[in-house]
PDBML (XML) file of the C-alpha atoms, coordinates in Angstrom:
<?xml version="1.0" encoding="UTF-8" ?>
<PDBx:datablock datablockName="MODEL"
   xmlns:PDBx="http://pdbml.pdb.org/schema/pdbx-v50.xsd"
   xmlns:xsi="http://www.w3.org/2001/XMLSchema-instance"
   xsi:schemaLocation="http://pdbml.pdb.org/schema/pdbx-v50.xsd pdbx-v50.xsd">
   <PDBx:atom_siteCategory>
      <PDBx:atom_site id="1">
         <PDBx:B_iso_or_equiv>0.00</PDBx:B_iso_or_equiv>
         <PDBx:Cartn_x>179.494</PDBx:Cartn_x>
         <PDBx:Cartn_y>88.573</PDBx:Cartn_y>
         <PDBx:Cartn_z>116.552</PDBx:Cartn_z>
         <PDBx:auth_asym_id>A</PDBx:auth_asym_id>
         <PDBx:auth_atom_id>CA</PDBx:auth_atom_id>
         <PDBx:auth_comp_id>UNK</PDBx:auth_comp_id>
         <PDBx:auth_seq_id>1</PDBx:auth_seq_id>
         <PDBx:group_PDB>ATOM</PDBx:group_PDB>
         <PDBx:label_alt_id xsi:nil="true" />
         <PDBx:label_asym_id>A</PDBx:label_asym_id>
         <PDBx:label_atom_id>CA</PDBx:label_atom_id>
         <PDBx:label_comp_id>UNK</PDBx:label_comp_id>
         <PDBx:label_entity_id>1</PDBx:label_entity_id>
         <PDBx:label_seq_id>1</PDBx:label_seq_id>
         <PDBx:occupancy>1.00</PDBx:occupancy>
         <PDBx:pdbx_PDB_model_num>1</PDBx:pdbx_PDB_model_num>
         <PDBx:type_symbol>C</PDBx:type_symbol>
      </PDBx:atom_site>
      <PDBx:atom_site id="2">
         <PDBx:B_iso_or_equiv>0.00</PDBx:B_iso_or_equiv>
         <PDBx:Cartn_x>176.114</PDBx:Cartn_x>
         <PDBx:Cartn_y>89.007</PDBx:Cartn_y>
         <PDBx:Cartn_z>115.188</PDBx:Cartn_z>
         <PDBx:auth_asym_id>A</PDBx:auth_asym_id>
         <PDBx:auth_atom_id>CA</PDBx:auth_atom_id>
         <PDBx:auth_comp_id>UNK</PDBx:auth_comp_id>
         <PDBx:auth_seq_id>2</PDBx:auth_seq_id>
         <PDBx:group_PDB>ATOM</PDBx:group_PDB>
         <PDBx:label_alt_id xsi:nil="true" />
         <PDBx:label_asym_id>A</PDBx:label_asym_id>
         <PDBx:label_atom_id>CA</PDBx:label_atom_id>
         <PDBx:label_comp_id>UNK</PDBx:label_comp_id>
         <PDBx:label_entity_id>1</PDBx:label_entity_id>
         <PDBx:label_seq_id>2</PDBx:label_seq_id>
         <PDBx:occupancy>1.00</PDBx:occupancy>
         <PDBx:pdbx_PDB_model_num>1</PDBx:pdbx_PDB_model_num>
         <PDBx:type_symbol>C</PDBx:type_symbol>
      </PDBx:atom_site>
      <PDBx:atom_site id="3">
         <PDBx:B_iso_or_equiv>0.00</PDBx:B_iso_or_equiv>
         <PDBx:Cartn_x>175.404</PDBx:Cartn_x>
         <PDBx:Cartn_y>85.343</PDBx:Cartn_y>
         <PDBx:Cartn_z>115.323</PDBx:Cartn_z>
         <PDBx:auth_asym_id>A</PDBx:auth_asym_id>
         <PDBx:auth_atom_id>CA</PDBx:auth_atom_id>
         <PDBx:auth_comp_id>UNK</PDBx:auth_comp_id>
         <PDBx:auth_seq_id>3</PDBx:auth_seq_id>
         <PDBx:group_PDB>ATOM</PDBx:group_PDB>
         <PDBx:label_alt_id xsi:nil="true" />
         <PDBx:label_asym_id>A</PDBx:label_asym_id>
         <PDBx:label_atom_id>CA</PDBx:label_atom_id>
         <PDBx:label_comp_id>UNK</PDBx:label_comp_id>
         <PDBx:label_entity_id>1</PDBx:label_entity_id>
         <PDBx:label_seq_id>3</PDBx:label_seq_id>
         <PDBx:occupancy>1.00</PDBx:occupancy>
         <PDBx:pdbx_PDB_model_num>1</PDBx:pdbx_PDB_model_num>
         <PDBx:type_symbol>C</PDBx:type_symbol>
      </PDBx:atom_site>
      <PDBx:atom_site id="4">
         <PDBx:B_iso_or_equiv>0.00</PDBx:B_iso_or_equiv>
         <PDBx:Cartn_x>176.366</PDBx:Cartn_x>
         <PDBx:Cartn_y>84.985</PDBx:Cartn_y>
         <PDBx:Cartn_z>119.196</PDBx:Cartn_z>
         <PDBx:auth_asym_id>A</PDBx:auth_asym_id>
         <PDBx:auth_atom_id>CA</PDBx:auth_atom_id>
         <PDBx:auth_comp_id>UNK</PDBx:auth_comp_id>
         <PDBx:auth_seq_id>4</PDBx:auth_seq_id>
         <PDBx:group_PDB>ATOM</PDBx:group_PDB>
         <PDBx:label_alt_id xsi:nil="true" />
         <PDBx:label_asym_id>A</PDBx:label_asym_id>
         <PDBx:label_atom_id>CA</PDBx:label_atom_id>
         <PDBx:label_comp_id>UNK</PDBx:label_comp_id>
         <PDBx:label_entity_id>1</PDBx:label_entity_id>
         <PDBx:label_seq_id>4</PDBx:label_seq_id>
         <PDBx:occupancy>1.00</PDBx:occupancy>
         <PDBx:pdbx_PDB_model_num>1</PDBx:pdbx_PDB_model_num>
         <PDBx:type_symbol>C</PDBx:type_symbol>
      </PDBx:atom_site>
      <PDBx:atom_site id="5">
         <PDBx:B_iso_or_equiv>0.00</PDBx:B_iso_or_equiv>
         <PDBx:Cartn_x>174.478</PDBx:Cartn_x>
         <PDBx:Cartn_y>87.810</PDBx:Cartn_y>
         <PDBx:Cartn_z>119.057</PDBx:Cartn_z>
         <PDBx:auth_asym_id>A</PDBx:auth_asym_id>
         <PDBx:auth_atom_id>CA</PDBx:auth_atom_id>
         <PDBx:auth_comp_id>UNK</PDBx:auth_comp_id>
         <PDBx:auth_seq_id>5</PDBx:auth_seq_id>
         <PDBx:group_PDB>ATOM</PDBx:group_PDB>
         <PDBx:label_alt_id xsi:nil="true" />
         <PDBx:label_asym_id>A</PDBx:label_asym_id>
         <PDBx:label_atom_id>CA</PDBx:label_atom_id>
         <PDBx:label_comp_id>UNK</PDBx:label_comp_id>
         <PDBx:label_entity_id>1</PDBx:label_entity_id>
         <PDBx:label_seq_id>5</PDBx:label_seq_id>
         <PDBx:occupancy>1.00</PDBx:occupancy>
         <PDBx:pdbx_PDB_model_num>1</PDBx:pdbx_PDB_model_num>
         <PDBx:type_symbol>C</PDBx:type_symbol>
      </PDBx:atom_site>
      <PDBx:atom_site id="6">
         <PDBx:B_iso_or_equiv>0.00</PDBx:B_iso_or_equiv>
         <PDBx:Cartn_x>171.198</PDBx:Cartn_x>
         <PDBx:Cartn_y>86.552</PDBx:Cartn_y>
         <PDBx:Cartn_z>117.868</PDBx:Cartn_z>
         <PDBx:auth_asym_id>A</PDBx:auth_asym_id>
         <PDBx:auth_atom_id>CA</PDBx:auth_atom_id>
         <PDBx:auth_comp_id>UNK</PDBx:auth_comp_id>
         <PDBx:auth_seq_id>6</PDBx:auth_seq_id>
         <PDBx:group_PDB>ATOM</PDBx:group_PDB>
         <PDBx:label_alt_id xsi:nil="true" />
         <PDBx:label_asym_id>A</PDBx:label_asym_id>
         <PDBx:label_atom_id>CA</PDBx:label_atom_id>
         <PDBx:label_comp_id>UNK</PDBx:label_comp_id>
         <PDBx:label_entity_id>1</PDBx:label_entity_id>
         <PDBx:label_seq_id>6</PDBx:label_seq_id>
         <PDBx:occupancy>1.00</PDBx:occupancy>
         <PDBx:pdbx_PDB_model_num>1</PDBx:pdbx_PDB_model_num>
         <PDBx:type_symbol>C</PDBx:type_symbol>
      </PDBx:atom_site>
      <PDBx:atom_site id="7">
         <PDBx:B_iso_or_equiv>0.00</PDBx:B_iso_or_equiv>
         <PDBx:Cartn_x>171.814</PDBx:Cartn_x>
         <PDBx:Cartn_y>83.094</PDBx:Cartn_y>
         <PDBx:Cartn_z>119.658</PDBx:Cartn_z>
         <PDBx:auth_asym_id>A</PDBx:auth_asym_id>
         <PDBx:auth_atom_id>CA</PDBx:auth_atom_id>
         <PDBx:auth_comp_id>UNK</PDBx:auth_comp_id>
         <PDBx:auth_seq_id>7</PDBx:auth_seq_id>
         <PDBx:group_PDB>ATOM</PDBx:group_PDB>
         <PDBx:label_alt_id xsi:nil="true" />
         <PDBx:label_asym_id>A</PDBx:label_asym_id>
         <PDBx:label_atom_id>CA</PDBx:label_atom_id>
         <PDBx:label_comp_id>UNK</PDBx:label_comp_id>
         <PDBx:label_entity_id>1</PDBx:label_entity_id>
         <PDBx:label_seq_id>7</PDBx:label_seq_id>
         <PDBx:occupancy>1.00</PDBx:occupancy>
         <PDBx:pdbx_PDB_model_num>1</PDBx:pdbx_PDB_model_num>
         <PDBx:type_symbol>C</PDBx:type_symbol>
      </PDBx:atom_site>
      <PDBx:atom_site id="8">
         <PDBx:B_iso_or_equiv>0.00</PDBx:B_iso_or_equiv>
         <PDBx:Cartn_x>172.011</PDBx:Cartn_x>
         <PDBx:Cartn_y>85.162</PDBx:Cartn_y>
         <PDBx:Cartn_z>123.051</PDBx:Cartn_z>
         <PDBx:auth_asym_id>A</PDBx:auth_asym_id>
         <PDBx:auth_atom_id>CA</PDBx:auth_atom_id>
         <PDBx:auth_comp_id>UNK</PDBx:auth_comp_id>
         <PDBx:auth_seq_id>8</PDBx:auth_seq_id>
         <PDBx:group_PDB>ATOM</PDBx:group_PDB>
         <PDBx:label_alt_id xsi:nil="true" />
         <PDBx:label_asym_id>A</PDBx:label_asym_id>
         <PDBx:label_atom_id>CA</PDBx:label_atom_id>
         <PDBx:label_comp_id>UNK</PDBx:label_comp_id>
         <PDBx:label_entity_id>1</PDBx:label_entity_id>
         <PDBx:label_seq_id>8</PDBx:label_seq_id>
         <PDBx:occupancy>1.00</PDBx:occupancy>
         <PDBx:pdbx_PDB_model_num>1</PDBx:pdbx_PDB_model_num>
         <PDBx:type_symbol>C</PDBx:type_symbol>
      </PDBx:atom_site>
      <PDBx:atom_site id="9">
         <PDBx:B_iso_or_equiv>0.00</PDBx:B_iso_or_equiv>
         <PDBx:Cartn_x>168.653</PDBx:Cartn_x>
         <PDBx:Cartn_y>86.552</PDBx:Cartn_y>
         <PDBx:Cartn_z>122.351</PDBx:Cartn_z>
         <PDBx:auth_asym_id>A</PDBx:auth_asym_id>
         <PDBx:auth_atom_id>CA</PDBx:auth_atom_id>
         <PDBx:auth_comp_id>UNK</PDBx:auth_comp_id>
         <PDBx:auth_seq_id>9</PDBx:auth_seq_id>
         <PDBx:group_PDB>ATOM</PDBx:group_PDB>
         <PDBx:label_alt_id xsi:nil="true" />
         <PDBx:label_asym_id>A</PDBx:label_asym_id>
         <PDBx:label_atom_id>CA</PDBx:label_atom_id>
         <PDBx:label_comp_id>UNK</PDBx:label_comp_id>
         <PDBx:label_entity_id>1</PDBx:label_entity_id>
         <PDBx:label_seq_id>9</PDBx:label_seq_id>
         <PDBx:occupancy>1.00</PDBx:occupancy>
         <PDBx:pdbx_PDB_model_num>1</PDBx:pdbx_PDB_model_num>
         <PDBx:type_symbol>C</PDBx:type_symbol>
      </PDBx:atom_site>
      <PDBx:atom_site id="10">
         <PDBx:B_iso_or_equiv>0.00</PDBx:B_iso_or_equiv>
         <PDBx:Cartn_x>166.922</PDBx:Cartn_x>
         <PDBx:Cartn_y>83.821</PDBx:Cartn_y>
         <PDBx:Cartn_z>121.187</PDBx:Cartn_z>
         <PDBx:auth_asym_id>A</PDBx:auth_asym_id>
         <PDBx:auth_atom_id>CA</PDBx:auth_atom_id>
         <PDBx:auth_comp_id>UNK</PDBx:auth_comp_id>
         <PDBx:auth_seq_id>10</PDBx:auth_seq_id>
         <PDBx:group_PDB>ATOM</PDBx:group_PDB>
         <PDBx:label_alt_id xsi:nil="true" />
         <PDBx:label_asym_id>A</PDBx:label_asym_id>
         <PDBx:label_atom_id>CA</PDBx:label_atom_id>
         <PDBx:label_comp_id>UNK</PDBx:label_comp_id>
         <PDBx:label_entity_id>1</PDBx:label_entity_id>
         <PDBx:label_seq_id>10</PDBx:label_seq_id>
         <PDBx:occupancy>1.00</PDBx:occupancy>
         <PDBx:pdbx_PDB_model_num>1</PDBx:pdbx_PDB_model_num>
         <PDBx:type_symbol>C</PDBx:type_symbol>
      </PDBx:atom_site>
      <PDBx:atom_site id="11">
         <PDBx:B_iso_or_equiv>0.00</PDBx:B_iso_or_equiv>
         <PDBx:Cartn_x>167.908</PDBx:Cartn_x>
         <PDBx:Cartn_y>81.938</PDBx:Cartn_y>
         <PDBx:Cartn_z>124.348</PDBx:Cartn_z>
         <PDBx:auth_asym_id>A</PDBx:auth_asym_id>
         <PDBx:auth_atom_id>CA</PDBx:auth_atom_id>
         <PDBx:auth_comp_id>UNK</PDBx:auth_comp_id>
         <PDBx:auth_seq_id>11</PDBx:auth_seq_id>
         <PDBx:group_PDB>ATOM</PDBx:group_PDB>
         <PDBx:label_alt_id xsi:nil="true" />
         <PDBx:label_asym_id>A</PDBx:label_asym_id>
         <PDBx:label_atom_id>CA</PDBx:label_atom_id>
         <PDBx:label_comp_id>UNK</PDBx:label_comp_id>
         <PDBx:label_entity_id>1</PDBx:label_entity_id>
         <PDBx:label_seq_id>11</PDBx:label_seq_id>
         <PDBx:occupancy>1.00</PDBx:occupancy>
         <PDBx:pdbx_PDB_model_num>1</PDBx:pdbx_PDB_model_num>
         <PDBx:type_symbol>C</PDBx:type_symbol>
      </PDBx:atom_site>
      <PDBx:atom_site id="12">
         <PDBx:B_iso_or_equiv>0.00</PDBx:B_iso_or_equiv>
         <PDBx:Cartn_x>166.595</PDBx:Cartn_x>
         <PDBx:Cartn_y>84.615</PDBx:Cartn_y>
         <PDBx:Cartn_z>126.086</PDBx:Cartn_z>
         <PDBx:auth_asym_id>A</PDBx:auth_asym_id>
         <PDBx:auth_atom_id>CA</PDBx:auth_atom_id>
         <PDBx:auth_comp_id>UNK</PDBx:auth_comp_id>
         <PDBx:auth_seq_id>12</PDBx:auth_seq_id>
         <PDBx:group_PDB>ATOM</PDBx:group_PDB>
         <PDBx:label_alt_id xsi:nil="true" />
         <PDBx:label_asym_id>A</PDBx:label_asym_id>
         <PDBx:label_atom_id>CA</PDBx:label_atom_id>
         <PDBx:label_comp_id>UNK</PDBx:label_comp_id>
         <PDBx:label_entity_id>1</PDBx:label_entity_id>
         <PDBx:label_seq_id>12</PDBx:label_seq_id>
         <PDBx:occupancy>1.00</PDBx:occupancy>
         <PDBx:pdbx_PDB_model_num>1</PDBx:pdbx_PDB_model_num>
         <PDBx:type_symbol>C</PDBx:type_symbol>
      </PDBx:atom_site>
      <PDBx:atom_site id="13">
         <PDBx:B_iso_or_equiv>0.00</PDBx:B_iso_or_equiv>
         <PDBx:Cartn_x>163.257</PDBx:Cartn_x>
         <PDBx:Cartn_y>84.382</PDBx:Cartn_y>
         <PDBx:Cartn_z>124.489</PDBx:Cartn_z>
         <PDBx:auth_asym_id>A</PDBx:auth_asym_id>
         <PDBx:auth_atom_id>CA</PDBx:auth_atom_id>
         <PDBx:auth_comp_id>UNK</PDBx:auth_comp_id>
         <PDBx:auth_seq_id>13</PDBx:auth_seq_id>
         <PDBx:group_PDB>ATOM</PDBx:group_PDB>
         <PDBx:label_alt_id xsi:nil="true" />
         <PDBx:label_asym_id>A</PDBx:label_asym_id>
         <PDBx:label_atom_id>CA</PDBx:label_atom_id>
         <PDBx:label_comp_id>UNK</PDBx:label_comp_id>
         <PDBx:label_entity_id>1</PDBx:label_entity_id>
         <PDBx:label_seq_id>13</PDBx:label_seq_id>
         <PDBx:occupancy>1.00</PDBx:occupancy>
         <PDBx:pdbx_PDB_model_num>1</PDBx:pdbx_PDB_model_num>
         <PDBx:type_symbol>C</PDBx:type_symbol>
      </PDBx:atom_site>
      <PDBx:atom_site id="14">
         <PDBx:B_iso_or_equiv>0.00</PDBx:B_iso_or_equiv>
         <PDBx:Cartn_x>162.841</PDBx:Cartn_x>
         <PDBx:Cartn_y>80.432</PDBx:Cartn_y>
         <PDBx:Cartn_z>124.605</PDBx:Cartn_z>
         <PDBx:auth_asym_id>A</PDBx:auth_asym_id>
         <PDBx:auth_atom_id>CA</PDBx:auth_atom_id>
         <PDBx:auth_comp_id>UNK</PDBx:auth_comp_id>
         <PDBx:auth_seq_id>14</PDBx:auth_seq_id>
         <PDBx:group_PDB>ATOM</PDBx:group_PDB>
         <PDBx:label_alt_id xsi:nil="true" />
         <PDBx:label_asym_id>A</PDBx:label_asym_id>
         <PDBx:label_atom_id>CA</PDBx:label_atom_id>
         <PDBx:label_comp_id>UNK</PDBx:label_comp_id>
         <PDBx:label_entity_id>1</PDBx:label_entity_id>
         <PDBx:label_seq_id>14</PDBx:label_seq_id>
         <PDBx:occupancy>1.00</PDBx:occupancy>
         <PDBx:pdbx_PDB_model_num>1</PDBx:pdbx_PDB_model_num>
         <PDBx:type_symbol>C</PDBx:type_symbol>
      </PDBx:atom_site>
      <PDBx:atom_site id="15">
         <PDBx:B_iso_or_equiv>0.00</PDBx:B_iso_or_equiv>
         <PDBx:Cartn_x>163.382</PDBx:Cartn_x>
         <PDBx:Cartn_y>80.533</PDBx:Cartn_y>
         <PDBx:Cartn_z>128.254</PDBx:Cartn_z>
         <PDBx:auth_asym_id>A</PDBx:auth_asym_id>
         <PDBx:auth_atom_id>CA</PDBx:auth_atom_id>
         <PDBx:auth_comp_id>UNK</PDBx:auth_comp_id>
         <PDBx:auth_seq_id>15</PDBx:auth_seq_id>
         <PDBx:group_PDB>ATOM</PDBx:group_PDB>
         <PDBx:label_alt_id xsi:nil="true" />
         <PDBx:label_asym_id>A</PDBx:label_asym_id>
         <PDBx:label_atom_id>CA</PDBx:label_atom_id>
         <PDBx:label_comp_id>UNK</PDBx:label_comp_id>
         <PDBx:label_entity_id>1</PDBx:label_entity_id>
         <PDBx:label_seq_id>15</PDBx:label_seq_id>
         <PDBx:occupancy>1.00</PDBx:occupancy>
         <PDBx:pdbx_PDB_model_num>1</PDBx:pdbx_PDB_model_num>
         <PDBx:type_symbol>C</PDBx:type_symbol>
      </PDBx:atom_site>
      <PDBx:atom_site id="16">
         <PDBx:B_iso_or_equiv>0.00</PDBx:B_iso_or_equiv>
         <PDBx:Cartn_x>160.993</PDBx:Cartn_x>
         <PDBx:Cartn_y>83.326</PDBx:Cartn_y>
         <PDBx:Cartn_z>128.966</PDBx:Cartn_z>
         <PDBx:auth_asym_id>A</PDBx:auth_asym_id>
         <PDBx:auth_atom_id>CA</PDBx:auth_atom_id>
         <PDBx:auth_comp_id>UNK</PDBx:auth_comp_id>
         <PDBx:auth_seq_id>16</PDBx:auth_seq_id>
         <PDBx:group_PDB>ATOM</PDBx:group_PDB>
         <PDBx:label_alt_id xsi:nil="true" />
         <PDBx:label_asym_id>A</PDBx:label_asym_id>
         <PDBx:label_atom_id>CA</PDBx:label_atom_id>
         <PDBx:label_comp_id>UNK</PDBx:label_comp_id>
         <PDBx:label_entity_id>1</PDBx:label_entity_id>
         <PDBx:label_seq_id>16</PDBx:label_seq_id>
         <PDBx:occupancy>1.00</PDBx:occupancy>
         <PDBx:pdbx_PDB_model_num>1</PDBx:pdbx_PDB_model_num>
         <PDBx:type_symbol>C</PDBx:type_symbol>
      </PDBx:atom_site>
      <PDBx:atom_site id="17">
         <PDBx:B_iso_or_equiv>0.00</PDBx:B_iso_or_equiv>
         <PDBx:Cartn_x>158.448</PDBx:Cartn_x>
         <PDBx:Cartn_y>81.698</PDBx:Cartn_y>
         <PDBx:Cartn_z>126.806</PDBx:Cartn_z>
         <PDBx:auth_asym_id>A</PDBx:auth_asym_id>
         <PDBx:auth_atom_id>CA</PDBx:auth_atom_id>
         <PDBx:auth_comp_id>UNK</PDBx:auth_comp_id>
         <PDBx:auth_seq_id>17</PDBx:auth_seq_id>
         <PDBx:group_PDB>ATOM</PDBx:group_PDB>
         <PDBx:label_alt_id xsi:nil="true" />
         <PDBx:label_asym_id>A</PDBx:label_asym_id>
         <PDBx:label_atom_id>CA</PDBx:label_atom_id>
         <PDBx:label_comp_id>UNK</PDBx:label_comp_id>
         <PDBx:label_entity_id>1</PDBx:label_entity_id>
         <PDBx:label_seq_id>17</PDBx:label_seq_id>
         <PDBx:occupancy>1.00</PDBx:occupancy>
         <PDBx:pdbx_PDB_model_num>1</PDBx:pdbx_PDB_model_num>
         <PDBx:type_symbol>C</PDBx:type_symbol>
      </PDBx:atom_site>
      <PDBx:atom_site id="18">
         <PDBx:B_iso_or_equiv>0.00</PDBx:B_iso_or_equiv>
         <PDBx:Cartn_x>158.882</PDBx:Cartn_x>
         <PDBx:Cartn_y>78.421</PDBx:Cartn_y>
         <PDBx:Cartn_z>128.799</PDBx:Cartn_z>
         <PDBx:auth_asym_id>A</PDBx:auth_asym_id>
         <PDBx:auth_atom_id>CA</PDBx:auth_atom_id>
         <PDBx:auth_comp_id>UNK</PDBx:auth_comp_id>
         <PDBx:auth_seq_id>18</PDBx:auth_seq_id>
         <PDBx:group_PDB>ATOM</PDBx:group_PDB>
         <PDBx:label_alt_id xsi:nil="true" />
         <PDBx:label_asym_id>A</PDBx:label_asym_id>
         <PDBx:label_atom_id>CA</PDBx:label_atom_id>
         <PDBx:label_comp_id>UNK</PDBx:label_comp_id>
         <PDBx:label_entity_id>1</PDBx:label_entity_id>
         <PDBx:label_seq_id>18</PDBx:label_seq_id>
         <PDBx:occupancy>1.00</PDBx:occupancy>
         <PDBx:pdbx_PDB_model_num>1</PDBx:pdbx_PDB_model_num>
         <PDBx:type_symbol>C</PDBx:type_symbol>
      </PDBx:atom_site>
      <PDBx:atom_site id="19">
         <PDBx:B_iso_or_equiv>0.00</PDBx:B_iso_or_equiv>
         <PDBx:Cartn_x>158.154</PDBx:Cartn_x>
         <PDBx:Cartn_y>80.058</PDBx:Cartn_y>
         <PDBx:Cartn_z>132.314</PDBx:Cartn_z>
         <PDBx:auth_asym_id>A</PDBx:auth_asym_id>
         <PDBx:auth_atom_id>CA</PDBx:auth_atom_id>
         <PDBx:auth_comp_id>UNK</PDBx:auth_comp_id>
         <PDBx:auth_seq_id>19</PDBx:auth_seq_id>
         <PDBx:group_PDB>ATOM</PDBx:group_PDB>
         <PDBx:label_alt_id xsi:nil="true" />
         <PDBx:label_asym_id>A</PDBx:label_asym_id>
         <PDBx:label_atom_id>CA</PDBx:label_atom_id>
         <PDBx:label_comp_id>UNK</PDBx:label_comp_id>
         <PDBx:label_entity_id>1</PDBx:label_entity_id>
         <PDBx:label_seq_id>19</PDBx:label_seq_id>
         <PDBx:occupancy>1.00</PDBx:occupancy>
         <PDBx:pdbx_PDB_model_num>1</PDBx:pdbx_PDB_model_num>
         <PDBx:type_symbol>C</PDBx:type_symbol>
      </PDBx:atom_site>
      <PDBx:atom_site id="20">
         <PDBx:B_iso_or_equiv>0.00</PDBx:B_iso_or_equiv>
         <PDBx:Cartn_x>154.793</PDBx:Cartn_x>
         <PDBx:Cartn_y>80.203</PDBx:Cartn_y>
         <PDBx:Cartn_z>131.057</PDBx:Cartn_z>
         <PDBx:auth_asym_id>A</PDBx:auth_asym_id>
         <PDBx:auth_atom_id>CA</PDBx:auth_atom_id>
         <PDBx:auth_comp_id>UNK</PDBx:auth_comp_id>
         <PDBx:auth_seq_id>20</PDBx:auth_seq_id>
         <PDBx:group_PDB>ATOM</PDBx:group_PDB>
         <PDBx:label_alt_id xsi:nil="true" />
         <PDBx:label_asym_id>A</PDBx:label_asym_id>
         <PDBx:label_atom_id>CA</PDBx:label_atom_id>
         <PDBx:label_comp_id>UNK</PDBx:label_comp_id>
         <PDBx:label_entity_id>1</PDBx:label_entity_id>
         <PDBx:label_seq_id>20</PDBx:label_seq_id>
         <PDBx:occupancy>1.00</PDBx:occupancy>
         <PDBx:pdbx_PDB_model_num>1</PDBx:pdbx_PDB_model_num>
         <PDBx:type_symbol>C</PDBx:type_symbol>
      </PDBx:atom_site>
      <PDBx:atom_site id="21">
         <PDBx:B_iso_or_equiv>0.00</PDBx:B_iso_or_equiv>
         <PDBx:Cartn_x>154.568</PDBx:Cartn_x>
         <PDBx:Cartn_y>76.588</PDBx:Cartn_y>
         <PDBx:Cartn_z>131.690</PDBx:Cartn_z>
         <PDBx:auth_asym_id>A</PDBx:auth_asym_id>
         <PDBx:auth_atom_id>CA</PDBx:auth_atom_id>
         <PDBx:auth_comp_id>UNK</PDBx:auth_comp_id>
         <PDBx:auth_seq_id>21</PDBx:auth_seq_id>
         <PDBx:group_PDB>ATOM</PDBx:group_PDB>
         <PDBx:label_alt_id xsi:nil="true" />
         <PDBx:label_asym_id>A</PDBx:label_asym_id>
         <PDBx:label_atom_id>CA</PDBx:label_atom_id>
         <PDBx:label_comp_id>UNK</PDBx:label_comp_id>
         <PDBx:label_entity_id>1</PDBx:label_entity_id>
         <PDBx:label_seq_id>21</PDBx:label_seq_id>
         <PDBx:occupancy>1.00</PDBx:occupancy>
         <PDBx:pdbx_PDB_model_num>1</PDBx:pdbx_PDB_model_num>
         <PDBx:type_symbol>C</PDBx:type_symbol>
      </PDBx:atom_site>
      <PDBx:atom_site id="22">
         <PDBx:B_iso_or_equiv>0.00</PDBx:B_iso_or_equiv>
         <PDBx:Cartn_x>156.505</PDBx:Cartn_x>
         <PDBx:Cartn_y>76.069</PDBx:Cartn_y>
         <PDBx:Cartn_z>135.063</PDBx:Cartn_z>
         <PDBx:auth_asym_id>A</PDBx:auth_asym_id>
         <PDBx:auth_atom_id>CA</PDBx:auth_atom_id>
         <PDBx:auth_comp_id>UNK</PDBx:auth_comp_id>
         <PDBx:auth_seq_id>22</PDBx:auth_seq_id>
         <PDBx:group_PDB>ATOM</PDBx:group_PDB>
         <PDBx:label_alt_id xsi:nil="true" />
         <PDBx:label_asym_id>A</PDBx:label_asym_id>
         <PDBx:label_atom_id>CA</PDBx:label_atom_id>
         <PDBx:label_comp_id>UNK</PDBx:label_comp_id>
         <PDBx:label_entity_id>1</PDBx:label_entity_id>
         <PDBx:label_seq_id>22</PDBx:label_seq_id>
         <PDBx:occupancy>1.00</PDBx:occupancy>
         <PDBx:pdbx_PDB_model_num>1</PDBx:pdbx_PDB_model_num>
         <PDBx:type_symbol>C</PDBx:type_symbol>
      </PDBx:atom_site>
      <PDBx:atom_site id="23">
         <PDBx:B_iso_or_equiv>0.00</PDBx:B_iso_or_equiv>
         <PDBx:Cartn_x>155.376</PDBx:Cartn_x>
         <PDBx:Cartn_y>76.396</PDBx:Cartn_y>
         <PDBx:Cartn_z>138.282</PDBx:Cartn_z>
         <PDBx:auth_asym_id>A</PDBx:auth_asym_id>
         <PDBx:auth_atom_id>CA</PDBx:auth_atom_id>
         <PDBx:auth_comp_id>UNK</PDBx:auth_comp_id>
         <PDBx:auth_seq_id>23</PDBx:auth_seq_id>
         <PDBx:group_PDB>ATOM</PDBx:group_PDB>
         <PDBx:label_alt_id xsi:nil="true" />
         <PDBx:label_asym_id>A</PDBx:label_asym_id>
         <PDBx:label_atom_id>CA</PDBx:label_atom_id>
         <PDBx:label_comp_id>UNK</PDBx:label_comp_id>
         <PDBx:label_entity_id>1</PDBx:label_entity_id>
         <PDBx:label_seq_id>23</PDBx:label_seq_id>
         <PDBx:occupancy>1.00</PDBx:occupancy>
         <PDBx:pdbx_PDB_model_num>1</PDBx:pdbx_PDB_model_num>
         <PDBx:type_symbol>C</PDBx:type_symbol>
      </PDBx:atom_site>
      <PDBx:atom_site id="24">
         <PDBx:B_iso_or_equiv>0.00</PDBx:B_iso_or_equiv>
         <PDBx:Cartn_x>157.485</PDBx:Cartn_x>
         <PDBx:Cartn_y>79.035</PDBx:Cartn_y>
         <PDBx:Cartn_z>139.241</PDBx:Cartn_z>
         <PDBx:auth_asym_id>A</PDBx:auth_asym_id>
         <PDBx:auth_atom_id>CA</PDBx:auth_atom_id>
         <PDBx:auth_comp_id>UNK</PDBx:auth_comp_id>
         <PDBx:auth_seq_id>24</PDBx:auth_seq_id>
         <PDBx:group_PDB>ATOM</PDBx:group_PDB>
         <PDBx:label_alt_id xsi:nil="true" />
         <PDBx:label_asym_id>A</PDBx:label_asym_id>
         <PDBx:label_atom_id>CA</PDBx:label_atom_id>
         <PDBx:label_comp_id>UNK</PDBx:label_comp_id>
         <PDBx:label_entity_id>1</PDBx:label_entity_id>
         <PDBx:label_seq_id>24</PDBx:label_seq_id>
         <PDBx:occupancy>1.00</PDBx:occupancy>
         <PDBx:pdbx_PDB_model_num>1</PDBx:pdbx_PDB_model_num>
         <PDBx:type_symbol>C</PDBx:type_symbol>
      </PDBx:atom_site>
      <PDBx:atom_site id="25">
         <PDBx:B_iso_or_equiv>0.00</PDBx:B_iso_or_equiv>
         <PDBx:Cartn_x>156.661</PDBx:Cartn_x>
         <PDBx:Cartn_y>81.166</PDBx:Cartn_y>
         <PDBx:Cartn_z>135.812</PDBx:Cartn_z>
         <PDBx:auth_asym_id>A</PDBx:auth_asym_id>
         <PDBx:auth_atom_id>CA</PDBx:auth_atom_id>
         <PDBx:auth_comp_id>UNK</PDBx:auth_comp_id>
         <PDBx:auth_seq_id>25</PDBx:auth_seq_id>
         <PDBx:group_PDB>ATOM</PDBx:group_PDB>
         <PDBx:label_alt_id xsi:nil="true" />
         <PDBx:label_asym_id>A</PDBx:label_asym_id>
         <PDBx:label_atom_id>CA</PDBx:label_atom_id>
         <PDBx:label_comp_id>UNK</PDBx:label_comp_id>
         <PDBx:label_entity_id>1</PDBx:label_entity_id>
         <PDBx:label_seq_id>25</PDBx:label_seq_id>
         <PDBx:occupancy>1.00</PDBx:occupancy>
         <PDBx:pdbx_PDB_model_num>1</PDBx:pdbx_PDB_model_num>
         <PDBx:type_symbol>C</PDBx:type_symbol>
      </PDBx:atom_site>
   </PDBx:atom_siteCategory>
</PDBx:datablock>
């Protein structure tokens, strides 16, 4: 569905845009 959709991508995003702060990212 579109919203699983957009949640799938979203989650996506947040965790790339947390690596920025780990020490692994």
């Amino acid at each position: 569905s579109m919203e699983d959709f957009v949640r799938q991508r979203q989650r996506w995003a947040n965790g790339t845009l947390q690596s920025l702060g780990l020490p692994h990212g």
